[in-house]
Each structure stands twice: as C-alpha cells, then as structure tokens.
N, C-alpha and C. Protein backbone atom coordinates (compact mmCIF):
# COMPACT_ATOMS: atom_id res chain seq x y z
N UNK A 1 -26.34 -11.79 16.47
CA UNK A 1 -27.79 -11.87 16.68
C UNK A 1 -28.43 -12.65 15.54
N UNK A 2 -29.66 -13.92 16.20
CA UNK A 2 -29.62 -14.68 14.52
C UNK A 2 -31.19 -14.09 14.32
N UNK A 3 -31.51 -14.78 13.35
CA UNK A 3 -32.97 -14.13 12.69
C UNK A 3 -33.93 -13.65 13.67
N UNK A 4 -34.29 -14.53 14.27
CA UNK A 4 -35.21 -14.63 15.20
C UNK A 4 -35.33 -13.04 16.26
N UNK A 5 -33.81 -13.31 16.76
CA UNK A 5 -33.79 -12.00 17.43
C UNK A 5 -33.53 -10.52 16.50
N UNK A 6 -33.02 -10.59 15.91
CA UNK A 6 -33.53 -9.05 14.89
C UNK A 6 -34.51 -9.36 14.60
N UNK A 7 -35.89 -10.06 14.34
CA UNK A 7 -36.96 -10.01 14.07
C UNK A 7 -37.81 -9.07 15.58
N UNK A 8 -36.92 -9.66 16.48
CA UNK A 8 -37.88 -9.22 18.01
C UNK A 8 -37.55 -7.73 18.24
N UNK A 9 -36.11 -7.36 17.78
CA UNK A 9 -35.87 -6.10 18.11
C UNK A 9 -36.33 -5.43 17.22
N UNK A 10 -36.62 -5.75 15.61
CA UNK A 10 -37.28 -4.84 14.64
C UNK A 10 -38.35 -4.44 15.20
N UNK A 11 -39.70 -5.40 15.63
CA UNK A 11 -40.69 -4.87 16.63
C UNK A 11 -40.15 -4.17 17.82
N UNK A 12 -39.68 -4.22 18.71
CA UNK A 12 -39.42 -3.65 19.99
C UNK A 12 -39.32 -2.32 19.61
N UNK A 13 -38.19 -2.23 18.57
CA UNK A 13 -38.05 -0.66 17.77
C UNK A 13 -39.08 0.14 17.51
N UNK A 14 -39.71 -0.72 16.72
CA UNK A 14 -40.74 0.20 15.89
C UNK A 14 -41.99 0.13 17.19
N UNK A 15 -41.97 -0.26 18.18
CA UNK A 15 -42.89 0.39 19.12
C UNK A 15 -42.55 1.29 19.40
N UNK A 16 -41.27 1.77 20.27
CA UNK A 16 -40.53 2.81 20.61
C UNK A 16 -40.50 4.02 19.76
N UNK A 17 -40.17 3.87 18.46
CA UNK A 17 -40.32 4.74 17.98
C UNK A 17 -41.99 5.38 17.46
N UNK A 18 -42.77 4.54 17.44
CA UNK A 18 -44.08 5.22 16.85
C UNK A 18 -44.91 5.43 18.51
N UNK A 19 -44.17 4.96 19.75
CA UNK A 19 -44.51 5.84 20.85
C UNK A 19 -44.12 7.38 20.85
N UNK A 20 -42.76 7.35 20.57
CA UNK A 20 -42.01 8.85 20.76
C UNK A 20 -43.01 9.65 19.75
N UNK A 21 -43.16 9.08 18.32
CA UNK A 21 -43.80 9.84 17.45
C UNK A 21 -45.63 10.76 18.13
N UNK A 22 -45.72 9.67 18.64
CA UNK A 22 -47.38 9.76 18.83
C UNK A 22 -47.09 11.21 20.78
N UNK A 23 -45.67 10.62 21.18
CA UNK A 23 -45.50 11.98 22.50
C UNK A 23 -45.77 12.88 21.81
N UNK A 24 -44.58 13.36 20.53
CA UNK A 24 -44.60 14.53 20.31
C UNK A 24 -45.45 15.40 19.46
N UNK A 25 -46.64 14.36 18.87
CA UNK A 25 -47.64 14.87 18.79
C UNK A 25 -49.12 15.42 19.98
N UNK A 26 -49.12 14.17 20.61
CA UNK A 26 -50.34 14.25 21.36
C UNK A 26 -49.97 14.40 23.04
N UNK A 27 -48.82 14.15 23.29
CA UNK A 27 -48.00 13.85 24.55
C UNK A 27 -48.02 12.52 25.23
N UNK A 28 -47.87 12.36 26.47
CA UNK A 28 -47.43 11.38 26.97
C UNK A 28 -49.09 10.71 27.11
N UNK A 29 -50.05 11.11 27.32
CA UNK A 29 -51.77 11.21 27.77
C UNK A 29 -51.95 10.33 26.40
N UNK A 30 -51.33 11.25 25.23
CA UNK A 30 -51.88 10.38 23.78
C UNK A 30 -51.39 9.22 23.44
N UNK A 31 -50.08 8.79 24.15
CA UNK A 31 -49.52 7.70 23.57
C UNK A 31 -50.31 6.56 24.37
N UNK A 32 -51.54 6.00 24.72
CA UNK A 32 -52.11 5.17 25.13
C UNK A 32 -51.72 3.57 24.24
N UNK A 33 -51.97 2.93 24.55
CA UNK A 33 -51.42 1.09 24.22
C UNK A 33 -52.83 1.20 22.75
N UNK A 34 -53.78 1.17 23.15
CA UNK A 34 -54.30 1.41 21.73
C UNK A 34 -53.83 1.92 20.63
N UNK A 35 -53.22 3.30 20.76
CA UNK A 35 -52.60 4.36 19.67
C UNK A 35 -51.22 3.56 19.34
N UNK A 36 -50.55 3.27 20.63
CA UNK A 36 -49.44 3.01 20.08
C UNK A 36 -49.46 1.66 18.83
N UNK A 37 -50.45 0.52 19.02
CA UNK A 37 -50.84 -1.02 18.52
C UNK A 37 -51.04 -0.44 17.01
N UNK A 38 -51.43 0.83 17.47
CA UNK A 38 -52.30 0.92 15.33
C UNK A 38 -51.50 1.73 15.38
N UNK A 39 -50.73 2.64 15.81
CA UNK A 39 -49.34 3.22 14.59
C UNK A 39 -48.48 2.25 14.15
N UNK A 40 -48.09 1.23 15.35
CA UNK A 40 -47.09 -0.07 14.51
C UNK A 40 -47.67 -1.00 14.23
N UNK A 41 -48.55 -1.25 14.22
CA UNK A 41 -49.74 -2.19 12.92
C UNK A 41 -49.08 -3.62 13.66
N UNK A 42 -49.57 -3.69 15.04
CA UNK A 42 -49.38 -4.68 15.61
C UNK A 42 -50.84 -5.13 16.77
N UNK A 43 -51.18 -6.04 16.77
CA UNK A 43 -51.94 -6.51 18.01
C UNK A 43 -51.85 -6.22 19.64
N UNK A 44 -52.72 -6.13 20.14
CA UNK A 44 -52.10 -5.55 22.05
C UNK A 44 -51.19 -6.64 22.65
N UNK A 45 -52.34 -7.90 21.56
CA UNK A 45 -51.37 -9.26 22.83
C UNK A 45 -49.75 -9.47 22.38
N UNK A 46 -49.37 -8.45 20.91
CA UNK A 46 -48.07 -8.48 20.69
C UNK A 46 -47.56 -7.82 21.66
N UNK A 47 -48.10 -6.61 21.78
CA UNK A 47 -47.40 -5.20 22.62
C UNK A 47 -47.07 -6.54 24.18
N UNK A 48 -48.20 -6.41 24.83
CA UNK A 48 -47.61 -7.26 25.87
C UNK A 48 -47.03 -8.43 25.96
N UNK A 49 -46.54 -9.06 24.68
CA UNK A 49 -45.28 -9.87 24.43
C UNK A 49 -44.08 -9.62 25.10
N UNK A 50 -43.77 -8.15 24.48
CA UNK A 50 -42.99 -7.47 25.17
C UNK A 50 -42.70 -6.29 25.83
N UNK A 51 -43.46 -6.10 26.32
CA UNK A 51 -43.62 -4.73 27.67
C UNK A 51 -44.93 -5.47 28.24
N UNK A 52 -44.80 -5.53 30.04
CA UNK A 52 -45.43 -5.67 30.65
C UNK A 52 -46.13 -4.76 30.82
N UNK A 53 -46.31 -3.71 30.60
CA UNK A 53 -47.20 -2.60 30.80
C UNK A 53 -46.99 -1.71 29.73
N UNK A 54 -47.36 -0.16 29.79
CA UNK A 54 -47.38 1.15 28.72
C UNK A 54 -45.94 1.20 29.97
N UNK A 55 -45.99 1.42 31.43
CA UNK A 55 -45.58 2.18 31.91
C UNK A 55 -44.06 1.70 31.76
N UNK A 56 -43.69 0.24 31.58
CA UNK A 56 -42.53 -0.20 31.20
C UNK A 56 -41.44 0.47 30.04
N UNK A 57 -42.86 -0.09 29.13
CA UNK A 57 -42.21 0.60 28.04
C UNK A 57 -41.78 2.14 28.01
N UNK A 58 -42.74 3.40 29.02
CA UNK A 58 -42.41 4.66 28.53
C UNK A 58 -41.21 4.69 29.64
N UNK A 59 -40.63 4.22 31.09
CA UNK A 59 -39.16 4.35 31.40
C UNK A 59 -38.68 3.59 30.78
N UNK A 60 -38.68 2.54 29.89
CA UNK A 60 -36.83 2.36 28.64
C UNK A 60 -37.08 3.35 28.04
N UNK A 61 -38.10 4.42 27.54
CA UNK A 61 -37.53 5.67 26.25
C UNK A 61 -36.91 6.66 27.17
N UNK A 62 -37.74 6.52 28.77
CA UNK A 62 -37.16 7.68 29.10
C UNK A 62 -35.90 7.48 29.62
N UNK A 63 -35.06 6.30 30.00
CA UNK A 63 -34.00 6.08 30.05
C UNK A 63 -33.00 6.08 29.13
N UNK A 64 -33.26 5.78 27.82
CA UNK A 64 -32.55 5.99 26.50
C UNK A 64 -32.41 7.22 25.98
N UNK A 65 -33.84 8.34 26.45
CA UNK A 65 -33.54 9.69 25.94
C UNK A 65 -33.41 10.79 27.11
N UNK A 66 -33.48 10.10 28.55
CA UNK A 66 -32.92 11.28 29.46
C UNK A 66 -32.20 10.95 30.17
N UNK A 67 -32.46 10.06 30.91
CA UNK A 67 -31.54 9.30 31.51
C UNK A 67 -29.74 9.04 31.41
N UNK A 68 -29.56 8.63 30.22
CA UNK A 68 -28.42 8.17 30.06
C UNK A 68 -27.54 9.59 29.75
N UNK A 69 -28.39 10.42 29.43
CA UNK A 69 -27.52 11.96 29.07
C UNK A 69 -26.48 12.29 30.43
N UNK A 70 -26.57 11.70 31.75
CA UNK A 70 -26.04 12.05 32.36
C UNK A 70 -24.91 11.01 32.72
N UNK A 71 -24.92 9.88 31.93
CA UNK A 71 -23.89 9.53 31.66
C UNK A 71 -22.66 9.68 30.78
N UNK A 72 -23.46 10.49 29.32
CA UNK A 72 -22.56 10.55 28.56
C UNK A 72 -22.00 12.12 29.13
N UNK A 73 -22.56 13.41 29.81
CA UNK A 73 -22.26 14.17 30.32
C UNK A 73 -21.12 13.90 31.13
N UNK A 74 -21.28 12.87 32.19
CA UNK A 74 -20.00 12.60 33.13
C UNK A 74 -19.04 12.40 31.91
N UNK A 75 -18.99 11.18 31.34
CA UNK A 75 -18.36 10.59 30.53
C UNK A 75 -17.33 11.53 29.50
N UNK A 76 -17.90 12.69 29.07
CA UNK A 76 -17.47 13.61 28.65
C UNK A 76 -16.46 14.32 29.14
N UNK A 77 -16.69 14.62 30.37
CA UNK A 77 -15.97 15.98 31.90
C UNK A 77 -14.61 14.90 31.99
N UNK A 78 -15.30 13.57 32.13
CA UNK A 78 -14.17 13.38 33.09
C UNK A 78 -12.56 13.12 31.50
N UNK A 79 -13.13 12.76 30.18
CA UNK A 79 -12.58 12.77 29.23
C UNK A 79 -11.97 13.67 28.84
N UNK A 80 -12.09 14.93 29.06
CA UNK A 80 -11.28 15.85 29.09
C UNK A 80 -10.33 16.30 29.69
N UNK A 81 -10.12 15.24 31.03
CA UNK A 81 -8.81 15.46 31.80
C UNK A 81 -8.50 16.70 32.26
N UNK A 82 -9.83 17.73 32.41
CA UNK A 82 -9.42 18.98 32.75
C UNK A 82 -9.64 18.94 34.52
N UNK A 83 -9.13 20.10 35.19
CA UNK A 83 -9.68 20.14 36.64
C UNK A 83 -10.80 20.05 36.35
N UNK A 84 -11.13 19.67 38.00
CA UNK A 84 -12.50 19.69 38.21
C UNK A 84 -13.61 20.92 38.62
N UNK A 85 -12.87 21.54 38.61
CA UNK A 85 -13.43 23.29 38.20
C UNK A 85 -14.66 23.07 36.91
N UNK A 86 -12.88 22.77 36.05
CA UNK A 86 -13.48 22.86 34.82
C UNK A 86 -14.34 21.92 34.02
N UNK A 87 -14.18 20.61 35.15
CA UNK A 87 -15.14 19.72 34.33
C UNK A 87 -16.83 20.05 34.87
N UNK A 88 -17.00 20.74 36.39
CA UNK A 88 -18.21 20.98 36.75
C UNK A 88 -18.59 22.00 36.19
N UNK A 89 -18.01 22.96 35.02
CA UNK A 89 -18.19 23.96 34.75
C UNK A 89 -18.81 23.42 32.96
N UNK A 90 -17.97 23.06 32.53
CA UNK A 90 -18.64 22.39 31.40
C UNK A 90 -19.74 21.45 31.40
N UNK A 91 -20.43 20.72 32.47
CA UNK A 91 -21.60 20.03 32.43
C UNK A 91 -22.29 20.44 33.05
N UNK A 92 -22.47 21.98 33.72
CA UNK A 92 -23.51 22.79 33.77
C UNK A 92 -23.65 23.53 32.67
N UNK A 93 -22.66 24.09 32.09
CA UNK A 93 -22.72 24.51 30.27
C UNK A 93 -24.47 23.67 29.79
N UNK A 94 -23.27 22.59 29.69
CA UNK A 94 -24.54 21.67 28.82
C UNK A 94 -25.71 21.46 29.32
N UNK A 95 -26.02 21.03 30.80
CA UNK A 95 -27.19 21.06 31.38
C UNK A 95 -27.88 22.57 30.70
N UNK A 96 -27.14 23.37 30.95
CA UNK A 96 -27.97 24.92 30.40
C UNK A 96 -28.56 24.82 29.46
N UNK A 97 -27.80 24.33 27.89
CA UNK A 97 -28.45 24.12 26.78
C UNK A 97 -29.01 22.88 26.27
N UNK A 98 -29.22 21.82 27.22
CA UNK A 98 -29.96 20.94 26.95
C UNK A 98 -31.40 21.60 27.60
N UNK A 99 -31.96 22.41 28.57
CA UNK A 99 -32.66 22.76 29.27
C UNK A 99 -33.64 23.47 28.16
N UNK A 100 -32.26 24.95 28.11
CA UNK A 100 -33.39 26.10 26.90
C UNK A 100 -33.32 25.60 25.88
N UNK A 101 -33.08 24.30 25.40
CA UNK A 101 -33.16 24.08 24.14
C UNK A 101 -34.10 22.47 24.13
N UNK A 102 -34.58 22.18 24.82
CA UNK A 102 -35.24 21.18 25.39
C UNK A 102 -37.06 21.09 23.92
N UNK A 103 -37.20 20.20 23.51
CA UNK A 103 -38.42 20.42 23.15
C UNK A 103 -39.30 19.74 23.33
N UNK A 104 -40.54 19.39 23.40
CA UNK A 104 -41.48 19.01 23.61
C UNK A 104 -41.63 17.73 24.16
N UNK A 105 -40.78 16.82 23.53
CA UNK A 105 -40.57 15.11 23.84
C UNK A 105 -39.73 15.25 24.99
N UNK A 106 -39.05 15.72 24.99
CA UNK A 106 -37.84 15.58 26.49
C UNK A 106 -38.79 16.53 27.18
N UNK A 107 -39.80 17.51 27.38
CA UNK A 107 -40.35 17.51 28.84
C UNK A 107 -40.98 16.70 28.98
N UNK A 108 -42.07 15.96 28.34
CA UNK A 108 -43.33 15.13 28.53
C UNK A 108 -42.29 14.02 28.92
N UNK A 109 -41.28 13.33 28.57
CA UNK A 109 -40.51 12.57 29.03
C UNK A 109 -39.97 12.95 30.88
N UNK A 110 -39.42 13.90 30.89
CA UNK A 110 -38.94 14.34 32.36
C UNK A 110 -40.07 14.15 32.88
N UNK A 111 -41.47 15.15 32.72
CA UNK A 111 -42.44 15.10 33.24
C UNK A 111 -42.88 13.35 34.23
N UNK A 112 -42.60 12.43 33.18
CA UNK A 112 -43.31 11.76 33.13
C UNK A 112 -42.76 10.81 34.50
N UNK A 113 -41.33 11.15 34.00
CA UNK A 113 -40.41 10.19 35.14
C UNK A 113 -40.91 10.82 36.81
N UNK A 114 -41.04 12.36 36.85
CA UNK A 114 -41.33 12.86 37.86
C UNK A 114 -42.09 12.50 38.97
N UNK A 115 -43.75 12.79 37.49
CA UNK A 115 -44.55 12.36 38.20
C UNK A 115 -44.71 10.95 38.88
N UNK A 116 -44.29 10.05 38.04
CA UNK A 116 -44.52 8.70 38.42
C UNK A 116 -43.75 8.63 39.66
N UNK A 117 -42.54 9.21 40.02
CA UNK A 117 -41.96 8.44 41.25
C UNK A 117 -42.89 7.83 42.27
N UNK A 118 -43.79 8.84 42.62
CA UNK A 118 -44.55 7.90 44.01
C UNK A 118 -44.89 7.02 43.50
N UNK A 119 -45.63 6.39 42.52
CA UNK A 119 -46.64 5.30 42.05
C UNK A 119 -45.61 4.38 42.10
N UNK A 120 -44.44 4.44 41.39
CA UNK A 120 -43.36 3.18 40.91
C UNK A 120 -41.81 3.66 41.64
N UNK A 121 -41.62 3.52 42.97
CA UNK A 121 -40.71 4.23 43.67
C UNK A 121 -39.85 2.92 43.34
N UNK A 122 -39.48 2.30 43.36
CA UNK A 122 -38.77 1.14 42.65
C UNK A 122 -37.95 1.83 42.07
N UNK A 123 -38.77 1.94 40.53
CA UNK A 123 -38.23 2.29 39.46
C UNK A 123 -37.52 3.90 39.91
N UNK A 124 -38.27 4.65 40.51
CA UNK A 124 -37.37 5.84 40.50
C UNK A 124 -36.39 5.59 41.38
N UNK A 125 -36.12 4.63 42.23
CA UNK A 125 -35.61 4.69 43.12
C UNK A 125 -33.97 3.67 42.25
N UNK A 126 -34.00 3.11 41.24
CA UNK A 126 -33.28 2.79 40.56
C UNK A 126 -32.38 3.84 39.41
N UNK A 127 -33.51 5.20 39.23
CA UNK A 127 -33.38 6.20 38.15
C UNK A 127 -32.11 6.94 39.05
N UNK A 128 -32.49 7.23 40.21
CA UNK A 128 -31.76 7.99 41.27
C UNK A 128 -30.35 7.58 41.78
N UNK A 129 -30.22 6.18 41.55
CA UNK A 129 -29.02 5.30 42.32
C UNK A 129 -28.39 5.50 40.47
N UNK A 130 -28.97 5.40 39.50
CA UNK A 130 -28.58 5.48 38.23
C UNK A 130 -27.55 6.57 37.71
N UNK A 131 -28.30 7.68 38.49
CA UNK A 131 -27.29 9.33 38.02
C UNK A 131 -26.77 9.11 39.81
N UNK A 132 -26.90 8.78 40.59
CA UNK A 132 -25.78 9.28 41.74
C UNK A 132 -24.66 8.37 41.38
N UNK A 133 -24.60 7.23 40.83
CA UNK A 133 -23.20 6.25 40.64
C UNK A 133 -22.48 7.12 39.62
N UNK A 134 -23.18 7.78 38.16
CA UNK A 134 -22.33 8.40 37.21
C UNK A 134 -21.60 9.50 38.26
N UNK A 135 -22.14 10.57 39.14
CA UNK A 135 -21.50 11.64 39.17
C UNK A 135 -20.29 10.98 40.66
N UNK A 136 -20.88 10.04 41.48
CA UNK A 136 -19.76 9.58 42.25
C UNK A 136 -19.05 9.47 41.51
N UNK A 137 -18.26 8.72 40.25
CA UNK A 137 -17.91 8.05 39.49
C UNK A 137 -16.98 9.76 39.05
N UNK A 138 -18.09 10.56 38.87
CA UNK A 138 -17.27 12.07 38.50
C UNK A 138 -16.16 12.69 39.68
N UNK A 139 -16.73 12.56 40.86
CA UNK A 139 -15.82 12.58 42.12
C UNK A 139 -15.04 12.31 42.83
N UNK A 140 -15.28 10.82 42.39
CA UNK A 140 -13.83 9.56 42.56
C UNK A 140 -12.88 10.07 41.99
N UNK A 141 -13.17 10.25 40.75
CA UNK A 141 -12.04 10.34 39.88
C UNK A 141 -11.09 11.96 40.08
N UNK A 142 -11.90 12.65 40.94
CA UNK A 142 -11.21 13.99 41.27
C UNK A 142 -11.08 14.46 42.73
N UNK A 143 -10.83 12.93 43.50
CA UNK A 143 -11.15 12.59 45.00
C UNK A 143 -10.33 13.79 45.64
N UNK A 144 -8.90 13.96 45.47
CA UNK A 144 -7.69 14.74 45.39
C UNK A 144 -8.49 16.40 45.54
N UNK A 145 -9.42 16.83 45.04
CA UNK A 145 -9.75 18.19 44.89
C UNK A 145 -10.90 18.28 45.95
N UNK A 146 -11.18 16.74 46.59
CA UNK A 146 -12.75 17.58 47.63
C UNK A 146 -11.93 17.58 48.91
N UNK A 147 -13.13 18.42 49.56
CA UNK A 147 -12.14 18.89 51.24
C UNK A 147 -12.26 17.44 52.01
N UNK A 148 -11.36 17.20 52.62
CA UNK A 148 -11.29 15.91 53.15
C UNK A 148 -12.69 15.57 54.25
N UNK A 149 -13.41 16.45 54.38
CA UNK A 149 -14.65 15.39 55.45
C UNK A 149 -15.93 14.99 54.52
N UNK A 150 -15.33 15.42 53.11
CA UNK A 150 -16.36 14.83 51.89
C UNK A 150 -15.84 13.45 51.51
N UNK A 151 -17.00 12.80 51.24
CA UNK A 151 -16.86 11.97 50.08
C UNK A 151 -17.79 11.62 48.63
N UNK A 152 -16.99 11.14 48.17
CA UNK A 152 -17.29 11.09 46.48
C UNK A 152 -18.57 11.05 46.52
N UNK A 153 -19.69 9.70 47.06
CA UNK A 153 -21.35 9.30 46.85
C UNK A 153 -21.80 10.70 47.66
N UNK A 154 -21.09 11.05 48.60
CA UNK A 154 -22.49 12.65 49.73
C UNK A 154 -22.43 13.76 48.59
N UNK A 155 -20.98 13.97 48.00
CA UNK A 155 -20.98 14.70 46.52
C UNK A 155 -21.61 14.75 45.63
N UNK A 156 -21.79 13.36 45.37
CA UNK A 156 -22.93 12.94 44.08
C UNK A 156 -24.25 13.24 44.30
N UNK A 157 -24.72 13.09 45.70
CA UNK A 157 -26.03 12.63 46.32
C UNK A 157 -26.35 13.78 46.34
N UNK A 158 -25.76 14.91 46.52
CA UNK A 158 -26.19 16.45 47.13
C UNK A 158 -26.29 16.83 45.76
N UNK A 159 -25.56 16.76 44.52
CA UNK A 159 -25.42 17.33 43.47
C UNK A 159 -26.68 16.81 42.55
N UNK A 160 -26.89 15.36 42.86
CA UNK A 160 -28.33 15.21 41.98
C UNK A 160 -29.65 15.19 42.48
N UNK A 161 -29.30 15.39 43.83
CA UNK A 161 -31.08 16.34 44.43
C UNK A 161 -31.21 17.50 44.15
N UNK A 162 -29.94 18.37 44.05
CA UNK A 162 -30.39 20.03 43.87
C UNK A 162 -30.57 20.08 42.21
N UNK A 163 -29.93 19.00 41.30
CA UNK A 163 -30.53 19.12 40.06
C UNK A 163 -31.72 18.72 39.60
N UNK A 164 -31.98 17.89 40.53
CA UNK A 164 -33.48 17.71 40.52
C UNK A 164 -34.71 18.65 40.54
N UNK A 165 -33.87 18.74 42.26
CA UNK A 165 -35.06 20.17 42.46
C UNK A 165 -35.17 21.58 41.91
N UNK A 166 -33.75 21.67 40.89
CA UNK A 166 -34.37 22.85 40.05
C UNK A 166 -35.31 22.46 38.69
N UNK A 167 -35.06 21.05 38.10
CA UNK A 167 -35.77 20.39 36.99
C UNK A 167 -37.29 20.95 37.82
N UNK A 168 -37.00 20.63 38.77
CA UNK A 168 -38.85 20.17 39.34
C UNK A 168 -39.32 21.91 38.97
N UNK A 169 -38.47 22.71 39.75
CA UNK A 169 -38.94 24.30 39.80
C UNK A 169 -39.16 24.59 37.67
N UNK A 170 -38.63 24.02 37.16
CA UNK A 170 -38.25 24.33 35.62
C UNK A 170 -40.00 23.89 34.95
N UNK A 171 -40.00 22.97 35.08
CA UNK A 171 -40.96 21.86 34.99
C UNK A 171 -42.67 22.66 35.18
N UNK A 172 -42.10 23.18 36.58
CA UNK A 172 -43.66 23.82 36.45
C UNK A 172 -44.10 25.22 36.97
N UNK A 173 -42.55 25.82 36.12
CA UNK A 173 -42.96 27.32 36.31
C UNK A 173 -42.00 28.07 34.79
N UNK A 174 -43.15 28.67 33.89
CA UNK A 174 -42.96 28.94 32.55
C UNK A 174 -41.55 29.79 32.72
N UNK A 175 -41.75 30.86 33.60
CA UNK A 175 -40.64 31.77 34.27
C UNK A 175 -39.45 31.54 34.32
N UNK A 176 -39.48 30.36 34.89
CA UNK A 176 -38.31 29.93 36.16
C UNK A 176 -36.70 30.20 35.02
N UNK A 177 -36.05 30.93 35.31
CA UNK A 177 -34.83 31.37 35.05
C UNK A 177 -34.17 30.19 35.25
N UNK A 178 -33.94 28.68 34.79
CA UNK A 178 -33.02 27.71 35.33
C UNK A 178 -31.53 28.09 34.90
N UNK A 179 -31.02 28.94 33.84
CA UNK A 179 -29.91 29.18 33.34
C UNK A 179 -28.90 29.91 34.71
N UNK A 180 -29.69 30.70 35.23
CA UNK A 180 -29.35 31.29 36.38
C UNK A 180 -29.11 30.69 37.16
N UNK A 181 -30.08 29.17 37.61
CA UNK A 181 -30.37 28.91 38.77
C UNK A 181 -28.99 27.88 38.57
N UNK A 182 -28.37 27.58 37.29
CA UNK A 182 -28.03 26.16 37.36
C UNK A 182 -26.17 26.91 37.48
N UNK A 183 -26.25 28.18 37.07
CA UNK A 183 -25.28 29.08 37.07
C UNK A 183 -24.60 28.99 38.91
N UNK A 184 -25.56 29.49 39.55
CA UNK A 184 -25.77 29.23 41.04
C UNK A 184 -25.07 28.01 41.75
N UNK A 185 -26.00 27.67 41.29
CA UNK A 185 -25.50 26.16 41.96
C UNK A 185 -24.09 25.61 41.71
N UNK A 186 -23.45 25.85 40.40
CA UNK A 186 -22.26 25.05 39.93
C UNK A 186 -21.46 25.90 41.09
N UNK A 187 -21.87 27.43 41.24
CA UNK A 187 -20.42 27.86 41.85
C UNK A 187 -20.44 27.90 43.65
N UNK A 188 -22.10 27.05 43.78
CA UNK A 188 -22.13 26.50 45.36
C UNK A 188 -21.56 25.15 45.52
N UNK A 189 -21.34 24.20 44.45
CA UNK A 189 -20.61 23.27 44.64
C UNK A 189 -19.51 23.38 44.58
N UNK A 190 -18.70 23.84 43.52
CA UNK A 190 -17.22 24.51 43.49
C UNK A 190 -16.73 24.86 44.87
N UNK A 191 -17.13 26.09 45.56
CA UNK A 191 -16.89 26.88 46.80
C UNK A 191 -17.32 25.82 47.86
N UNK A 192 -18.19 24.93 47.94
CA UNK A 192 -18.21 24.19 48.82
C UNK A 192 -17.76 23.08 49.15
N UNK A 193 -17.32 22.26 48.13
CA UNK A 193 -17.03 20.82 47.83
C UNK A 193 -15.55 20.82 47.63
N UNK A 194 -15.12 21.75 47.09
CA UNK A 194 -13.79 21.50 46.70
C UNK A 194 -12.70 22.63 47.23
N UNK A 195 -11.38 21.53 47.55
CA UNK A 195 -10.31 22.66 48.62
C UNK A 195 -9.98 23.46 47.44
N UNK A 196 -9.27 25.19 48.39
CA UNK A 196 -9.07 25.81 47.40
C UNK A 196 -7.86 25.96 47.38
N UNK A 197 -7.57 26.03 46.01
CA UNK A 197 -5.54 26.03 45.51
C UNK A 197 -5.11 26.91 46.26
N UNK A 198 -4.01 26.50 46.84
CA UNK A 198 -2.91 27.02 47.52
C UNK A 198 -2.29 28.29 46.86
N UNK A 199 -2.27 29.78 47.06
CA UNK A 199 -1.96 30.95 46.88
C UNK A 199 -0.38 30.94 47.15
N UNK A 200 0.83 31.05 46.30
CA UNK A 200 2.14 31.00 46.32
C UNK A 200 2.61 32.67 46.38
C-alpha cells in the first residue's frame, strides 16, 4: 500500500472509530454526520469523499462488528473437526455468550441492521445471503449427517431465520430468556436435520 493509500485508510479509520465512540456514548440517533465530522476533525465534503451516506458507513461497522462473527463462528465449528452435534452445540454456546454478554454498541448495532431492512432491502438482503452461505458452508461440510431429503442452503436458510427471529424477540423484550430459547432451538435442529446414529 503506497502513501497515498494509508493516508485514505488513516481517515476511513478514524471515522469508524470516532463513529463507534460517539454509538456508545449517545447511540446510533447520536452518531449523526455532523458529530461524527467534529470528533475526527474533518470537513462533511471529506466524510462524503468516502461514504456515500451515514447509512453506508454505519453497515461496514456493522458488518465488521456483527456480521462477520458468524463467520468466524462457522469457521471455528467446522475447525474443530468435531461431529456435527458437536459443532452445532458449540456455536450456540457462543451465540449464548455473545448475547448475555452483549453491550451497548453491539445492540444499537443489531438494532440498527434490523430496523433498516425495509428502507435498504438490498443491503439486508445481501446481510442475509451473507450468514446463509457461512452456515451452508457449515452443512456442506457435514452433508453425510443430514437426513437425505435435506439440503445444505434449506439447512442454512431455516437456521438463520429462527436466529433471527429470536435476536428480533431479544431485541425488544428486556425479559426474553434467549439462553433458553437458543438452548431450544439447537436441539430442534439436531433432532430434526440430522440422521440419527445407528444403535449396535
């Protein structure tokens, strides 16, 4: 990379980061294109140099800080070379404690992706094809263990709407038990998705 371009990414950075700063103070409402211009002591007509919009810029953070977790999650399961018991069993683990241990920036982030789908169905509609390729990608690779009138993408597809729709239930109910709910679910995919070992 020669001067020029580490000069562009030093800015690109330091937007990103004095956005995240200004979420987890004020939230997603506070990080407006004004706030963000005078925390990085830059001009607007810089900002839209590079981000066509606020809304650009806030899916790359939320792709860099939620998004991709469900790649390195697959990435993980399937690295362990364990069954696939045990790999759907360990990345509901983690889903669990990324959840109750979640703070302030990663909801206003989830939040944010949520809400927007209708407005920018594009973009969510890219977020969605984004985590169903990782977990196909989880299914392929353990094709051997689903009952034969499955396949790998209806696997994936079913597995990241119902994680969705408990995010959504999580999201906007203080209550909502997701540890339970996500408990649930792993052992409705298990029992449903996958043949069961042969009893000798």
């Amino acid at each position: 990379m020669g001067r020029r371009e580490r000069k562009k990414q030093a800015v690109r950075d330091k937007i990103s980061e004095e956005t995240i700063a200004l979420i987890r103070r004020q939230g997603v409402d506070g990080a407006t294109v004004e706030a963000i211009c005078e925390r990085a002591d830059i001009a607007k007509k810089t900002f839209y140099n590079y981000y066509g919009s606020r809304h650009e810029l806030m899916i790359e953070i939320c792709d860099s800080k939620i998004l991709v977790l469900n790649q390195e999650l697959v990435e993980a399961a399937l690295g362990s070379g364990k069954p696939l018991e045990e790999q759907l069993t360990f990345m509901f683990d983690q889903m669990k404690s990324n959840y109750t241990h979640a703070d302030h920036l990663e909801k206003e982030l989830i939040d944010y992706m949520v809400c927007n789908f209708p407005n920018h169905r594009s973009q969510g509609v890219n977020q969605l094809n984004f985590m169903n390729k990782w977990y196909t990608r989880l299914y392929e690779h353990n094709v051997a263990r689903l009952k034969p009138s499955l396949t790998p993408d209806f696997c994936a597809e079913v597995t990241v709407a119902m994680v969705n729709g408990l995010t959504l239930n999580w999201l906007n109910d203080e209550q909502y038990n997701i540890e339970d709910r996500l408990d649930k679910l792993k052992c409705y995919l298990i029992d449903s998705f996958l043949v069961k070992p042969v009893m000798e």
